[in-house]
Protein backbone atom coordinates (compact mmCIF):
# COMPACT_ATOMS: atom_id res chain seq x y z
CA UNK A 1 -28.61 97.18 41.61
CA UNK A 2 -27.62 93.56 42.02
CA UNK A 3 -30.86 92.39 39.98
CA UNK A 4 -29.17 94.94 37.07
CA UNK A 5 -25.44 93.45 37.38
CA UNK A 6 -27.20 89.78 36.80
CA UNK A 7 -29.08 90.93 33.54
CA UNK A 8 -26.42 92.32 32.35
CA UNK A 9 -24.11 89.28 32.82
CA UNK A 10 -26.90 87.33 31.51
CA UNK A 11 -27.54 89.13 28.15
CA UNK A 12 -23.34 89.32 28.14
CA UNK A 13 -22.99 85.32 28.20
CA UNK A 14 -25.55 84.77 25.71
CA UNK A 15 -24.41 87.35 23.04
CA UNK A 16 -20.90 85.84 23.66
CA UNK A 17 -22.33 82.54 23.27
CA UNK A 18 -21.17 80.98 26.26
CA UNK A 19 -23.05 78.03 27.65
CA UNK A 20 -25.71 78.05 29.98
CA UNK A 21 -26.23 74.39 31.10
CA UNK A 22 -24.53 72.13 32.61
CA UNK A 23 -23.32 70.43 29.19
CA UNK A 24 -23.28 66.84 28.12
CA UNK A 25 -23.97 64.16 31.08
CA UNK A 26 -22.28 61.71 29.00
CA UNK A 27 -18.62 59.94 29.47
CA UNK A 28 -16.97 58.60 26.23
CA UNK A 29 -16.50 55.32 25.58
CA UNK A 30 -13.29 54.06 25.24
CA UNK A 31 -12.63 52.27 21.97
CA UNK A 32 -10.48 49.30 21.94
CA UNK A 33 -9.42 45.67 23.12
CA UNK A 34 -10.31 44.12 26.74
CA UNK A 35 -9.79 41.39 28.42
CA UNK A 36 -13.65 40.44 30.31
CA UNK A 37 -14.46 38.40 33.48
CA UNK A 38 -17.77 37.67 35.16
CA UNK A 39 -17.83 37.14 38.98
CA UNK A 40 -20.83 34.97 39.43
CA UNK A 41 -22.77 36.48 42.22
CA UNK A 42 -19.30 38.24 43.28
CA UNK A 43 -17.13 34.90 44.36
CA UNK A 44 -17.05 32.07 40.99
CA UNK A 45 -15.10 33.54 38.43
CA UNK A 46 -15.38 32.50 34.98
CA UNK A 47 -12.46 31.66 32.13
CA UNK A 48 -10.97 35.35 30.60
CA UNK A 49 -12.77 36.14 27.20
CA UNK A 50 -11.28 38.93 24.76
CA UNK A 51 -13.62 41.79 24.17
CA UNK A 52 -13.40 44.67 21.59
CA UNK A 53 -15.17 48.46 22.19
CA UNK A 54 -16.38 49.44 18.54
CA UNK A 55 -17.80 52.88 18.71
CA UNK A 56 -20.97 51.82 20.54
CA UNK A 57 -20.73 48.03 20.03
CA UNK A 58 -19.50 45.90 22.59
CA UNK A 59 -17.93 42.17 21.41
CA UNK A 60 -16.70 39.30 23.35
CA UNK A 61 -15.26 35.87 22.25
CA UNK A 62 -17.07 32.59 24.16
CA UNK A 63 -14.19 32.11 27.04
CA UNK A 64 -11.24 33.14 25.13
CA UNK A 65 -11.77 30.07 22.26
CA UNK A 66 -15.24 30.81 20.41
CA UNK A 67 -15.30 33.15 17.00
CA UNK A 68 -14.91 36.78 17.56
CA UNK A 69 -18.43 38.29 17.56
CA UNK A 70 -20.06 35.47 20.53
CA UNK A 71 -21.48 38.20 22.33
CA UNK A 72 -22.76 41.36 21.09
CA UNK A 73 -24.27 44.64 23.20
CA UNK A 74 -25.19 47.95 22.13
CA UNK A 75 -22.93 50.24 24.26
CA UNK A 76 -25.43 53.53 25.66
CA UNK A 77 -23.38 56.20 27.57
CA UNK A 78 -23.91 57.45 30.96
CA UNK A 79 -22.30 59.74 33.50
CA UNK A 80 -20.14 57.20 34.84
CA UNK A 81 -19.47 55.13 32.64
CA UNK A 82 -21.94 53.35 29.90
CA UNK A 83 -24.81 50.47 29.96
CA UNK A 84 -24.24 47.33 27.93
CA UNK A 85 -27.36 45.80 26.66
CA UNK A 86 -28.76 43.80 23.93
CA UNK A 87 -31.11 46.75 22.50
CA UNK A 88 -32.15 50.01 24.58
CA UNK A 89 -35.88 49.09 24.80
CA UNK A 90 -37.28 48.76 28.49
CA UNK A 91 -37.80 45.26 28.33
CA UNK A 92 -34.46 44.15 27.10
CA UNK A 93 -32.83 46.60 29.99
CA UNK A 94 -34.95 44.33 31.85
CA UNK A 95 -34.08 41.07 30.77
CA UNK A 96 -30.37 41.30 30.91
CA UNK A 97 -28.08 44.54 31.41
CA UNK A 98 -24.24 45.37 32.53
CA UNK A 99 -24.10 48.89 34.40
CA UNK A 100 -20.29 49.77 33.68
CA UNK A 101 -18.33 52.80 35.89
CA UNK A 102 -15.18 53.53 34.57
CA UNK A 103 -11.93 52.79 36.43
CA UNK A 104 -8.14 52.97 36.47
CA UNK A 105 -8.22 49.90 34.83
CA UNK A 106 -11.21 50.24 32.53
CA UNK A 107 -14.64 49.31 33.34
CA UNK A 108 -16.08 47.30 35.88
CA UNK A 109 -19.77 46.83 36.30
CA UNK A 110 -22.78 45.04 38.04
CA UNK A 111 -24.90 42.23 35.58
CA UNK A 112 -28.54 42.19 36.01
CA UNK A 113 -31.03 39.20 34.10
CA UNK A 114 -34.05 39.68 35.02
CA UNK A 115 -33.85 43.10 37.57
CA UNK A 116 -31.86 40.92 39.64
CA UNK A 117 -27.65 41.41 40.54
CA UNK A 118 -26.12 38.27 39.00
CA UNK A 119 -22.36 39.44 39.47
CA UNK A 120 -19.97 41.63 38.29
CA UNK A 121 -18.40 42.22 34.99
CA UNK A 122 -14.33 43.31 35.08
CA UNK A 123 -13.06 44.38 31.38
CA UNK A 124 -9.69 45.45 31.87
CA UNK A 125 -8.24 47.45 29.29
CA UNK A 126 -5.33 45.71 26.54
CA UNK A 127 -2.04 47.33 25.33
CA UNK A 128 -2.06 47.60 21.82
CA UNK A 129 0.58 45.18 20.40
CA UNK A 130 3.37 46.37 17.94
């Protein structure tokens, strides 16, 4: 009887169309202006640079005085947060990545260069001005 009551729920759901899966595993990005630290292997922070979130492009100025587009990562999406990286090929993920999480603030996140933790990356999110 209870193996009937399950089919019949089943074939219910999926003439209704109702999902069956767990749904997308990714968080949205959040689009807009940032102010970005790194914490050199946690304790020697660097100058604040301004950063812009483009869809899935990631932009930082060189410490706040260089042009615009210094610094350029392709953003990729993941439960927690998103990856920063310069392309999404194994090697590059390799050679240098930022693993964001999302927080009250914005993002923070862990660099690696080379598979190894270089420090952490703090991009705290701007007001828009009027």
């Amino acid at each position: 009887m209870k193996k009937m009551i399950v089919v019949l729920l089943a074939a219910a759901a999926l003439c209704l169309g109702l999902p069956a899966g767990a749904g997308t595993a990714e968080a949205r990005i959040e689009t807009g202006r940032y102010t970005a630290q790194f914490m050199s292997y946690g304790v020697m922070p660097t100058p604040l640079a301004h950063a812009r979130i483009i869809g899935n492009t990631y932009y930082q100025d060189y410490y706040g005085v260089g042009p615009r587009n210094a610094t350029t990562f392709r953003l990729f999406p993941t439960k927690r947060g998103m990856i920063a990286a310069p392309a999404n090929d194994p090697v590059s993920l390799w050679y240098h990545r930022i693993d964001f999480r999302r927080t009250s603030y914005g993002y923070k996140g862990v660099s690696y260069a080379w598979g190894v933790p270089m420090g952490d990356m703090i991009l705290r999110k701007v007001r828009a001005r009027r």
